[in-house]
Protein backbone atom coordinates (compact mmCIF):
# COMPACT_ATOMS: atom_id res chain seq x y z
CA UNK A 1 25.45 14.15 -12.48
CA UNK A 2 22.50 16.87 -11.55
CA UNK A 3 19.66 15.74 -9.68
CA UNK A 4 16.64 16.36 -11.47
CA UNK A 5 13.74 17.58 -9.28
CA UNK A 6 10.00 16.01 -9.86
CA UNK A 7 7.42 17.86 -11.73
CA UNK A 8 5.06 19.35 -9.45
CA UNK A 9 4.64 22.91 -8.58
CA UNK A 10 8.78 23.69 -8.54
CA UNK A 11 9.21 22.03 -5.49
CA UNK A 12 12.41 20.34 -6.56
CA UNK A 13 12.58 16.91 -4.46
CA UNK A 14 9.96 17.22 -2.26
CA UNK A 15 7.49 15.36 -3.71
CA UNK A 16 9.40 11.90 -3.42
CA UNK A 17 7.54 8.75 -3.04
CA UNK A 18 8.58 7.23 0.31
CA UNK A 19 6.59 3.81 -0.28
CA UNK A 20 8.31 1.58 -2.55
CA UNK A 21 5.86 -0.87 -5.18
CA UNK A 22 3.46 2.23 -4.34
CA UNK A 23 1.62 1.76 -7.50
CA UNK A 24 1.00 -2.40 -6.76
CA UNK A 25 3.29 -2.92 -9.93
CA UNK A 26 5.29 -6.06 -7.95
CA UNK A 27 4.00 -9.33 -7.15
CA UNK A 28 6.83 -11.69 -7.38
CA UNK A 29 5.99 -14.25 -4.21
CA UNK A 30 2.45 -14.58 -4.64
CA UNK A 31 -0.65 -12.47 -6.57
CA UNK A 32 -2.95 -13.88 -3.54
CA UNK A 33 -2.51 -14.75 -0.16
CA UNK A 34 -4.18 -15.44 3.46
CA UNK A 35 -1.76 -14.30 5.98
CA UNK A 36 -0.51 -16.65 8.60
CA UNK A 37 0.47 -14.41 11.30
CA UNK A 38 0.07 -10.59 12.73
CA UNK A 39 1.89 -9.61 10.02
CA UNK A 40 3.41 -10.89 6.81
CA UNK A 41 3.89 -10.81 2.95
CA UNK A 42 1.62 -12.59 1.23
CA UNK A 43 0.71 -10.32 -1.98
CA UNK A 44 2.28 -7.22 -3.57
CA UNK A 45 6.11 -7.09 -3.16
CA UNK A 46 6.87 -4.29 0.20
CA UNK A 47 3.57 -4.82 1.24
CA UNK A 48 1.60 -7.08 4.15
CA UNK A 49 -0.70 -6.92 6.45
CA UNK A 50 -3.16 -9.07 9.01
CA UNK A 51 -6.94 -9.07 9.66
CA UNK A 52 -7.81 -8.93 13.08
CA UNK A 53 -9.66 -12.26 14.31
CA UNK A 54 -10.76 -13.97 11.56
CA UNK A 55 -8.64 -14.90 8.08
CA UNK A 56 -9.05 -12.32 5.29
CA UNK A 57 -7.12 -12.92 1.66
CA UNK A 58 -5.18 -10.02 0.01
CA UNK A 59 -4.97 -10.91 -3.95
CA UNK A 60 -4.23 -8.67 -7.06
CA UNK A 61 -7.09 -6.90 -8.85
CA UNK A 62 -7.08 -5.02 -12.19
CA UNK A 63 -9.67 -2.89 -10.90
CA UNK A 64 -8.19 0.63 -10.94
CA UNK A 65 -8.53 4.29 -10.37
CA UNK A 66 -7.16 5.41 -13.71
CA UNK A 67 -4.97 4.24 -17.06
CA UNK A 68 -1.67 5.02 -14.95
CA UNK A 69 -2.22 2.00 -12.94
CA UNK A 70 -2.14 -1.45 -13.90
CA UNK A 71 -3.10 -3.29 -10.46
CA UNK A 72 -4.51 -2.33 -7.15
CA UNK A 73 -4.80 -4.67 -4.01
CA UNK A 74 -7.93 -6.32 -3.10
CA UNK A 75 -8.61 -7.20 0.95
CA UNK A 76 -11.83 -9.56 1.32
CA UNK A 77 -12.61 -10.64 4.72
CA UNK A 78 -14.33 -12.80 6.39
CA UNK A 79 -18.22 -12.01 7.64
CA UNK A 80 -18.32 -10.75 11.02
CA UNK A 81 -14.07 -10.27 10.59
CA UNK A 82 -12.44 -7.35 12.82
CA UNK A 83 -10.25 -4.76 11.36
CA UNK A 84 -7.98 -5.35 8.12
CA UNK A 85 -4.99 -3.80 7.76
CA UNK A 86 -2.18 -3.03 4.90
CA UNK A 87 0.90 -1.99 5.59
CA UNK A 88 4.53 -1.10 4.36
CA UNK A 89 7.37 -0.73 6.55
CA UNK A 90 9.33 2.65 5.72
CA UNK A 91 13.16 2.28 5.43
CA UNK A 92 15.22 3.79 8.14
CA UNK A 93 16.60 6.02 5.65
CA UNK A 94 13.68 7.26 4.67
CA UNK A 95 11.97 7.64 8.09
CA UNK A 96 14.80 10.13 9.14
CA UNK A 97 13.82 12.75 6.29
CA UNK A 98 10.51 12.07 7.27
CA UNK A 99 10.72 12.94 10.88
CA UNK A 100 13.25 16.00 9.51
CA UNK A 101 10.57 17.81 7.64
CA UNK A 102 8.05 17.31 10.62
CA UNK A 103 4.92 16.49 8.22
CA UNK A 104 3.85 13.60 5.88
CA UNK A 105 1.29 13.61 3.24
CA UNK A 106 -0.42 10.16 2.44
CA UNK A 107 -2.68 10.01 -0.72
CA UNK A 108 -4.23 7.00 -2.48
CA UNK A 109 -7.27 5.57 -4.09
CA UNK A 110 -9.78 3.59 -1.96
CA UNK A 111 -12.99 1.72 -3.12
CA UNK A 112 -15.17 -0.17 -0.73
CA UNK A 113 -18.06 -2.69 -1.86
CA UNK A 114 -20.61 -3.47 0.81
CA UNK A 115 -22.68 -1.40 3.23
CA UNK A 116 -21.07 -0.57 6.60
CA UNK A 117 -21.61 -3.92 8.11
CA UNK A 118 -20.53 -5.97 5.14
């Protein structure tokens, strides 16, 4: 069987997608969810992630950058809440290529509502 490379710019393999459920396509435990500690799963399957001092809920939204996606995740804190984070954890595996190559490339789409105090 012959690996077949991705499509961008000949760069056979390079390309790979390290984050698994990149594209928010998984929600089997919950499609909302307030996490209970520094750092759980509570939404999108691979992915968690904590607020920092006050509650925040992580739920599935169908707002998204283009036809190629189907779901995005939604963070809403709390007013006057710290930082909120999201967060995968990178297989082992995976983190050895990583470190291999010596560079990383992280793309995505991002939309914020609110001014910079909201």
């Amino acid at each position: 069987m012959a690996l077949v490379g991705t499509i961008n710019s000949g760069n056979s393999l390079n390309f790979k997608n390290k984050l698994i459920n990149g594209n928010f396509d998984f929600w089997q435990r919950n499609t909302s969810g307030t996490p209970a500690a520094i750092w759980a799963y509570v939404s999108a399957d691979r992915w968690g992630g904590h607020h920092d001092g006050t509650a925040g809920t992580y739920s599935r939204s169908t707002n998204v950058p283009d036809s190629a996606s189907t779901y995005s995740m939604r963070m809403t804190g709390t007013s006057g809440g710290g930082g909120a984070y999201l967060d995968q954890r990178v297989e082992a595996s995976e983190m050895r290529e990583i470190i291999a190559k010596g560079a990383v490339t992280v793309s995505g789409w991002i939309r914020r509502v609110g001014g910079p105090t909201a």
